[in-house]
N, C-alpha and C. Protein backbone atom coordinates (compact mmCIF):
# COMPACT_ATOMS: atom_id res chain seq x y z
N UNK A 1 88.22 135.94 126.80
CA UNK A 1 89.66 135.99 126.98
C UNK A 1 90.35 134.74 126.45
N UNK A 2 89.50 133.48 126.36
CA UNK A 2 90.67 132.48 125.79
C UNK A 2 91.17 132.74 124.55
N UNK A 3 90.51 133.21 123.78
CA UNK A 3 91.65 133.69 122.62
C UNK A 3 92.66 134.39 122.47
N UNK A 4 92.92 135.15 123.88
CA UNK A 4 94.22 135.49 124.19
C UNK A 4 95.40 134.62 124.68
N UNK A 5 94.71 133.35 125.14
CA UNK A 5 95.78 132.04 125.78
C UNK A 5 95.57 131.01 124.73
N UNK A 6 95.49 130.98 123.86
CA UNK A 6 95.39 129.79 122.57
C UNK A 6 96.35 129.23 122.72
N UNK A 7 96.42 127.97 122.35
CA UNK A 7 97.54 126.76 122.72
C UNK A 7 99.03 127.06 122.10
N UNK A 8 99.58 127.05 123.03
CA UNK A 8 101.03 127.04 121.82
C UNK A 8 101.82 126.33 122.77
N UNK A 9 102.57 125.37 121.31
CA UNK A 9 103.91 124.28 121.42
C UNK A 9 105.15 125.09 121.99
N UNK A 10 105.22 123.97 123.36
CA UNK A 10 106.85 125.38 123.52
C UNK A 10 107.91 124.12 123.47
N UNK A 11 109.42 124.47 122.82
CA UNK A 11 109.77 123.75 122.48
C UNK A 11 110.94 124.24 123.49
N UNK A 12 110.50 123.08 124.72
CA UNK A 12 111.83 123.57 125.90
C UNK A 12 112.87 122.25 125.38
N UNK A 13 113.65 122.84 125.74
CA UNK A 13 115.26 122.35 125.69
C UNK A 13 115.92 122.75 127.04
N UNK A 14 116.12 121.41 127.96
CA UNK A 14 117.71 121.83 128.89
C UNK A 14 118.71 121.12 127.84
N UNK A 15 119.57 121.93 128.46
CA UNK A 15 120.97 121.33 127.72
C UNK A 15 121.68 121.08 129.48
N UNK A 16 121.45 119.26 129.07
CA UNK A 16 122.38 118.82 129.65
C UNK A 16 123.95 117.86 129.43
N UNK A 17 123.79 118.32 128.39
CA UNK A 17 125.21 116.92 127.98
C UNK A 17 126.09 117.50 128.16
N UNK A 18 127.38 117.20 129.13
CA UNK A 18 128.94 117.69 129.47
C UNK A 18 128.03 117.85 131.19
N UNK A 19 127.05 117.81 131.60
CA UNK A 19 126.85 117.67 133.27
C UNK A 19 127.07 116.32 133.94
N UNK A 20 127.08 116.81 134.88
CA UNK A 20 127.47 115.85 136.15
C UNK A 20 126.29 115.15 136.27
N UNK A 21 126.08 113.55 136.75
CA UNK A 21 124.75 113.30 137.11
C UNK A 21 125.02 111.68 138.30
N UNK A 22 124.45 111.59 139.20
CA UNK A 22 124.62 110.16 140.11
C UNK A 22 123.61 109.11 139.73
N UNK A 23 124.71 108.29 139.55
CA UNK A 23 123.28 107.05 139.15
C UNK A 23 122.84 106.68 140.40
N UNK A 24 121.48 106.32 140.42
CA UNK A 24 120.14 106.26 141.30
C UNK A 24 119.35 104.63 141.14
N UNK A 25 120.13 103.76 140.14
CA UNK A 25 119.70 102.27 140.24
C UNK A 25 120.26 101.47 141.23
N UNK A 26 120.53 100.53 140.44
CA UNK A 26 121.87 99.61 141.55
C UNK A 26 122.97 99.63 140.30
N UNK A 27 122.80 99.88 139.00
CA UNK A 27 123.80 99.76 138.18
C UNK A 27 123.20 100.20 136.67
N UNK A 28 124.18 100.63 135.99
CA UNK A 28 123.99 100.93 135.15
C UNK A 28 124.77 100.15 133.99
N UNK A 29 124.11 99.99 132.89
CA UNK A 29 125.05 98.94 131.86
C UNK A 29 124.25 99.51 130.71
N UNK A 30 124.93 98.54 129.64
CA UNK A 30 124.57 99.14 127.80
C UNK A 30 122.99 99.05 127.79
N UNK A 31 122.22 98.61 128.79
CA UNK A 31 121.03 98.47 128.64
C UNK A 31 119.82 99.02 129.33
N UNK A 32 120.60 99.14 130.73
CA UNK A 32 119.45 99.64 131.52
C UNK A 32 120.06 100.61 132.96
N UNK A 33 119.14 101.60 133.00
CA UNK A 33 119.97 102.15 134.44
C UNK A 33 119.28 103.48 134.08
N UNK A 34 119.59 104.25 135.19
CA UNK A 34 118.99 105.46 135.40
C UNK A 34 119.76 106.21 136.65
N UNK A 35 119.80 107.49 135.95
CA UNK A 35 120.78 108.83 136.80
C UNK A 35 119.57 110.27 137.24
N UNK A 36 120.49 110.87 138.10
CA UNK A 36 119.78 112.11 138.84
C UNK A 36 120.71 113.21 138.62
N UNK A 37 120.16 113.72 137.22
CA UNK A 37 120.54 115.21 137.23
C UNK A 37 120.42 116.48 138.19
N UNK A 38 120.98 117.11 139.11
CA UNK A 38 120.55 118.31 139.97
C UNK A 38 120.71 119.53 139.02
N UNK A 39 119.70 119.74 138.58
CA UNK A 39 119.20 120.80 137.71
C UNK A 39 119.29 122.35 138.69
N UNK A 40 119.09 122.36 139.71
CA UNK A 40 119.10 123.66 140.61
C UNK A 40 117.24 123.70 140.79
N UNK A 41 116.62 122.79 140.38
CA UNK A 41 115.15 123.04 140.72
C UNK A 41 114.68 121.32 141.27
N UNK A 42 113.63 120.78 141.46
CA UNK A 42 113.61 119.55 141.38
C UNK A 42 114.59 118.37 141.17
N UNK A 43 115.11 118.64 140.22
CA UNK A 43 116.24 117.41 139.76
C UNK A 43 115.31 116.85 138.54
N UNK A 44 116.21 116.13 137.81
CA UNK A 44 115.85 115.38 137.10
C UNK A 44 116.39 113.69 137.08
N UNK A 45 115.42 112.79 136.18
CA UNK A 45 115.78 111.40 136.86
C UNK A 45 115.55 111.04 135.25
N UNK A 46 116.80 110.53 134.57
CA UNK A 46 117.33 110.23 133.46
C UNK A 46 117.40 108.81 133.13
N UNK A 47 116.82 108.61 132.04
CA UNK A 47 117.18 106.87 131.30
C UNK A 47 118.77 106.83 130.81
N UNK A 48 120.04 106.22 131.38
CA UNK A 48 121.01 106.52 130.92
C UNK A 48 121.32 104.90 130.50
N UNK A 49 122.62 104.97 129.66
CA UNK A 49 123.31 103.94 129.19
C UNK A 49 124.88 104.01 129.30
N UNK A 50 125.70 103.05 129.26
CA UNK A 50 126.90 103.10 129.81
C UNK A 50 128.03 103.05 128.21
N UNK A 51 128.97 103.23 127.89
CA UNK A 51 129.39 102.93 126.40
C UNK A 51 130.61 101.90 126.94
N UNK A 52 131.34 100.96 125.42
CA UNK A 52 132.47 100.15 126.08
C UNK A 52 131.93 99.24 126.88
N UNK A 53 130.98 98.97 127.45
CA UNK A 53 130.74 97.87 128.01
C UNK A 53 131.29 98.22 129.70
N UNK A 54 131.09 98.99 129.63
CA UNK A 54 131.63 99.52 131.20
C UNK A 54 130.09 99.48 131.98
N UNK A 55 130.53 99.50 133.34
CA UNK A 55 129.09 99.01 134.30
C UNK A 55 129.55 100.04 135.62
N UNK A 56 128.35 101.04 135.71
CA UNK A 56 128.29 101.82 137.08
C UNK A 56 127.31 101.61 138.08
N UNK A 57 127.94 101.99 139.58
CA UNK A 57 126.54 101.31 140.51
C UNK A 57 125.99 102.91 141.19
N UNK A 58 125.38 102.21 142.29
CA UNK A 58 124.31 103.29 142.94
C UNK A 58 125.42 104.00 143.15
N UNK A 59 125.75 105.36 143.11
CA UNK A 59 126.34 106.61 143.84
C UNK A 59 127.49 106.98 142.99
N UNK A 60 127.57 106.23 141.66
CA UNK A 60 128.51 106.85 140.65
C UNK A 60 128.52 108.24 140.01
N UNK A 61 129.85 109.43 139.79
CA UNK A 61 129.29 109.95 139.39
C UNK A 61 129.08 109.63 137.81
N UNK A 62 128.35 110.17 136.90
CA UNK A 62 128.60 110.12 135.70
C UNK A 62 128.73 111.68 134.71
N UNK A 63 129.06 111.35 133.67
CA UNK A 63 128.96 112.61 132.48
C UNK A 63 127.87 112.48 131.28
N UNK A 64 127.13 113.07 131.38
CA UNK A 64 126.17 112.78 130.18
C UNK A 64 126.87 113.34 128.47
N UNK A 65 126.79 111.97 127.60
CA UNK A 65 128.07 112.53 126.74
C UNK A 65 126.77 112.43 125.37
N UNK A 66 125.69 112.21 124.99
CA UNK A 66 125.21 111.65 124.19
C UNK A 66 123.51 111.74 124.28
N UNK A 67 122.84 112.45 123.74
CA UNK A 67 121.32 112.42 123.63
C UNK A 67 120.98 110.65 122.75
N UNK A 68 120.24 110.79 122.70
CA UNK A 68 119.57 109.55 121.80
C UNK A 68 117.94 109.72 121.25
N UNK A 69 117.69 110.24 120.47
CA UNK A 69 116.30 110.73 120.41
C UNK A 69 115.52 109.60 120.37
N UNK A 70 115.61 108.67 119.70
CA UNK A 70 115.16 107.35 119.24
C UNK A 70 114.37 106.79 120.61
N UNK A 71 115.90 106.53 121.07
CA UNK A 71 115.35 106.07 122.87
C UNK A 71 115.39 106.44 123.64
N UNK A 72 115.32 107.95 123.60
CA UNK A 72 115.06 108.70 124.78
C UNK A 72 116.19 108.53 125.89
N UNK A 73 117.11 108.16 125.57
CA UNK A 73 118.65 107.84 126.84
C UNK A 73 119.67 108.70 126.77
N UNK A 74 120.30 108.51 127.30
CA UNK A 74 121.52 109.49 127.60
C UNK A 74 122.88 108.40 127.48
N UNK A 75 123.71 108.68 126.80
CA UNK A 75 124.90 107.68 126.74
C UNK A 75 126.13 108.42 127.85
N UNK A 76 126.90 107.81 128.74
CA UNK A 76 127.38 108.32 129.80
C UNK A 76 128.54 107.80 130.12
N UNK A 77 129.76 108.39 130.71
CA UNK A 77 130.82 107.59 130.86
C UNK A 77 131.21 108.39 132.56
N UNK A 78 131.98 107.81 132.83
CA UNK A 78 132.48 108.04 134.52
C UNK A 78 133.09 109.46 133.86
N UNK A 79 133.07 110.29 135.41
CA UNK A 79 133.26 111.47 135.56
C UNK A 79 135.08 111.61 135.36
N UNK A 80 135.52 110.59 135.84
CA UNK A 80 137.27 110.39 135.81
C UNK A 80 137.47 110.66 134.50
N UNK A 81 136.95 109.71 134.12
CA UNK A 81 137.38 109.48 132.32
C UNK A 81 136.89 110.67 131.82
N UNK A 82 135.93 111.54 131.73
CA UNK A 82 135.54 112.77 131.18
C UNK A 82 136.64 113.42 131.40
N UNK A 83 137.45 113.59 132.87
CA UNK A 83 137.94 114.99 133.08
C UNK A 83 139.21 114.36 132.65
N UNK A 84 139.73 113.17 132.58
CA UNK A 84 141.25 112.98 131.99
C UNK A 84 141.51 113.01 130.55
């Protein structure tokens, strides 16, 4: 039977950019920080970055505006500023 389960690449994708997410450090800045996506299963726990030089702390919400393949981050701005 294993040649019926032979390996295959699955190429999952969530699409999260335009979601809601709370940062989960003590702060987040152009360099370092990390957010908690609620996916509806587990959650997810995100490498994010801040743009502008703006700085968020523990319990912010944020908007994920930006993939980064390179470095694996998420570029993010406050939820205010998204919705205005």
């Amino acid at each position: 039977m294993r040649p019926f389960f032979h390996k295959v690449e699955q190429q999952t994708i969530k699409r999260v950019l335009g979601q809601s997410a709370v940062v989960r450090t003590s702060k987040v800045t152009d360099s370092f920080g990390e957010a908690f996506l609620s996916d509806g299963g587990a959650g997810l726990i995100l490498k994010v970055r801040s743009s502008n030089n703006q700085t968020f702390v523990k319990g912010d919400k944020v908007v994920l505006l930006e993939y980064l393949d390179k470095e694996n981050i998420y570029r993010v701005i406050s939820e205010e500023d998204f919705n205005s």
